[in-house]
Protein backbone atom coordinates (compact mmCIF):
# COMPACT_ATOMS: atom_id res chain seq x y z
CA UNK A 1 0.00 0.00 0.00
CA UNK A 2 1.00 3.38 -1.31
CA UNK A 3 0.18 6.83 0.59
CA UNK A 4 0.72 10.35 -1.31
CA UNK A 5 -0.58 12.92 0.64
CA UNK A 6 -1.27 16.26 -1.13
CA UNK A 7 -2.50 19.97 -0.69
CA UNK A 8 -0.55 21.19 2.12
CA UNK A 9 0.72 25.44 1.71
CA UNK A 10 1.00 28.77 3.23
CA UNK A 11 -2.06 29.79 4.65
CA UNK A 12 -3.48 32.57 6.87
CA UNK A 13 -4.68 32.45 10.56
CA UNK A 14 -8.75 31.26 9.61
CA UNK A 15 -7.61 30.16 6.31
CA UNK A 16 -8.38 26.68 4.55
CA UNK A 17 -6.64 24.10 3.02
CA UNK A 18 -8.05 20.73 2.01
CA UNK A 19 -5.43 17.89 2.08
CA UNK A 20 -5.97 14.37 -0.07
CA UNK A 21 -3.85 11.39 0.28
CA UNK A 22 -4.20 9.20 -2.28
CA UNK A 23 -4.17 5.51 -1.67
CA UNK A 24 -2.77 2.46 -3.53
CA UNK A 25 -4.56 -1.02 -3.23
CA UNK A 26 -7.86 -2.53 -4.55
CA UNK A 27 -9.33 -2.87 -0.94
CA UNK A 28 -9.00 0.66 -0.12
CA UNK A 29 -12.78 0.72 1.20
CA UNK A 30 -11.89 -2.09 4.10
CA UNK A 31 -9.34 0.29 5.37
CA UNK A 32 -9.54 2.06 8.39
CA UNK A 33 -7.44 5.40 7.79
CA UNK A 34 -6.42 8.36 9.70
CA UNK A 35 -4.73 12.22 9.84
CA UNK A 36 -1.58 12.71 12.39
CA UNK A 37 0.88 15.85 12.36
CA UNK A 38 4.26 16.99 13.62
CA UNK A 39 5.08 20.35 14.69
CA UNK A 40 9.03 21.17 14.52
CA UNK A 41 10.55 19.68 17.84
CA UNK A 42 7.50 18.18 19.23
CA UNK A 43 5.95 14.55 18.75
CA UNK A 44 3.77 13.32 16.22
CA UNK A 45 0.21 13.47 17.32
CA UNK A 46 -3.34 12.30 16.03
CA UNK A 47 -5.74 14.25 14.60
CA UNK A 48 -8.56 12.89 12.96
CA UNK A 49 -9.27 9.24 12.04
CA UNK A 50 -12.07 7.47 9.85
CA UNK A 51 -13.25 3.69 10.21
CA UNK A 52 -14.21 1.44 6.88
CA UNK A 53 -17.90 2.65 7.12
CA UNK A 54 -16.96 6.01 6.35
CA UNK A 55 -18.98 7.05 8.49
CA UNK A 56 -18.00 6.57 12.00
CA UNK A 57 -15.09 9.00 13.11
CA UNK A 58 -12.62 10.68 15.95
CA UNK A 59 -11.20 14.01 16.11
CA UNK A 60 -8.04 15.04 18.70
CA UNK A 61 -10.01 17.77 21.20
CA UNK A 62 -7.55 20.49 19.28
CA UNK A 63 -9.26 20.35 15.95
CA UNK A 64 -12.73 19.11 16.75
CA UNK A 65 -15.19 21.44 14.98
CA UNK A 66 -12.04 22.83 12.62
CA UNK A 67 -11.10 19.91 10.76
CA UNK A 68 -13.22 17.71 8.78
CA UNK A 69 -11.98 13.96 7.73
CA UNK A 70 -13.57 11.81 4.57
CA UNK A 71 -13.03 9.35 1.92
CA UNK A 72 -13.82 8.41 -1.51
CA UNK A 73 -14.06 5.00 -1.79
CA UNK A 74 -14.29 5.17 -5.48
CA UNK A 75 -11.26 7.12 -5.77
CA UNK A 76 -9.23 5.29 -3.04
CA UNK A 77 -8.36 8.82 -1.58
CA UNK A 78 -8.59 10.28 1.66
CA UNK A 79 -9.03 14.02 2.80
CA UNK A 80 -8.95 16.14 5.35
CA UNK A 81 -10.65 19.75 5.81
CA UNK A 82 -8.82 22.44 7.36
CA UNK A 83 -10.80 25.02 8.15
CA UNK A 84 -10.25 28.34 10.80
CA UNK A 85 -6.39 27.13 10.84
CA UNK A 86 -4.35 28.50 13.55
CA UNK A 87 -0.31 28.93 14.04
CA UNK A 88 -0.54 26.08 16.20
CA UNK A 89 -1.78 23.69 13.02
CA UNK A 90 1.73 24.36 11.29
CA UNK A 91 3.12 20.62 11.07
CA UNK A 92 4.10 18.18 8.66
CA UNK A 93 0.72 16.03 8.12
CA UNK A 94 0.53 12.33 7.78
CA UNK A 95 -2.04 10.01 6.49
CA UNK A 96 -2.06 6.60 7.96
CA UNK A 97 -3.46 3.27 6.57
CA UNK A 98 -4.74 0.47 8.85
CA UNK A 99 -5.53 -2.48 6.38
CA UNK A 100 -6.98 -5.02 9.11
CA UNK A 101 -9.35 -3.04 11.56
CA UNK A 102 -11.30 -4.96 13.83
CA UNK A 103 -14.45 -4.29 12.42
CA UNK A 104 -16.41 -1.72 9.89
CA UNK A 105 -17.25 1.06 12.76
CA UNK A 106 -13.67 0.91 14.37
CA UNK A 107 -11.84 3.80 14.23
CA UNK A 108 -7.59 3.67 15.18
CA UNK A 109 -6.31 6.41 16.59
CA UNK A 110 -3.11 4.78 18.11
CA UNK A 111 0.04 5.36 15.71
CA UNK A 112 0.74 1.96 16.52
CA UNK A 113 -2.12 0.22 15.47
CA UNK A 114 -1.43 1.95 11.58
CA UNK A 115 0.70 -0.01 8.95
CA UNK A 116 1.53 2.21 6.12
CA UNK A 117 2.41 5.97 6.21
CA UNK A 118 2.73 8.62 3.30
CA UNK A 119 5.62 10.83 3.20
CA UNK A 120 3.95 13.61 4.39
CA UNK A 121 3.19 17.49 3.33
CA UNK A 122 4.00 20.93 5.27
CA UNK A 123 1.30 22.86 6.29
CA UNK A 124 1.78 26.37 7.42
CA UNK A 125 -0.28 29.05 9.26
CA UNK A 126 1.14 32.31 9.74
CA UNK A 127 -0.27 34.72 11.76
């Protein structure tokens, strides 16, 4: 499996940016995916993950109501939504493929529990 993630930039505080990763593999839909970042000198974190049904999700407390995370199936990409960004977004963001999830509604927020990674793109906010 194959990550590219895509449509990070230079944005203003309360600006927008919509990032896509796109995905590799024929059983993209069975995949449970999610969003993590990391800020210069600080740990990767999780942000927003998505189970199989596409429909059941979790968003870290810090973007909740900012960010928005989907899927096209179809398309075997992921997004994300930034919206309202803040200095504090500015990271490198990662989308993260979990190819076994326990079941269609689970959603994997645990690094650990992800087995493929894209390469990442740069997101800045400047105020």
């Amino acid at each position: 499996v194959q990550l590219v993630e895509s449509g990070g930039g230079l944005v203003q505080a309360g600006g927008s940016l919509r990032l896509s990763c796109a995905a590799s593999g024929r059983t993209f839909s069975s995949y449970a995916m999610g969003w993590f970042r990391q800020a210069p000198g600080k740990e990767r974190e999780f942000v927003a993950a998505l189970a199989w049904s596409g429909i059941n999700t979790h968003y870290a407390d810090s973007v909740k109501g900012r960010f928005t995370i989907a899927r096209d199936n179809a398309k075997t990409t992921l997004f994300l939504q930034l919206n309202s960004l803040k200095p504090e977004d500015t990271a490198v963001y990662y989308c993260a493929a979990d190819v076994n999830p326990r079941s269609y509604s689970t959603v994997t927020y645990a690094s650990a529990a992800y087995d493929y990674w894209g390469q990442g793109t740069q997101v800045t906010v400047s105020s």
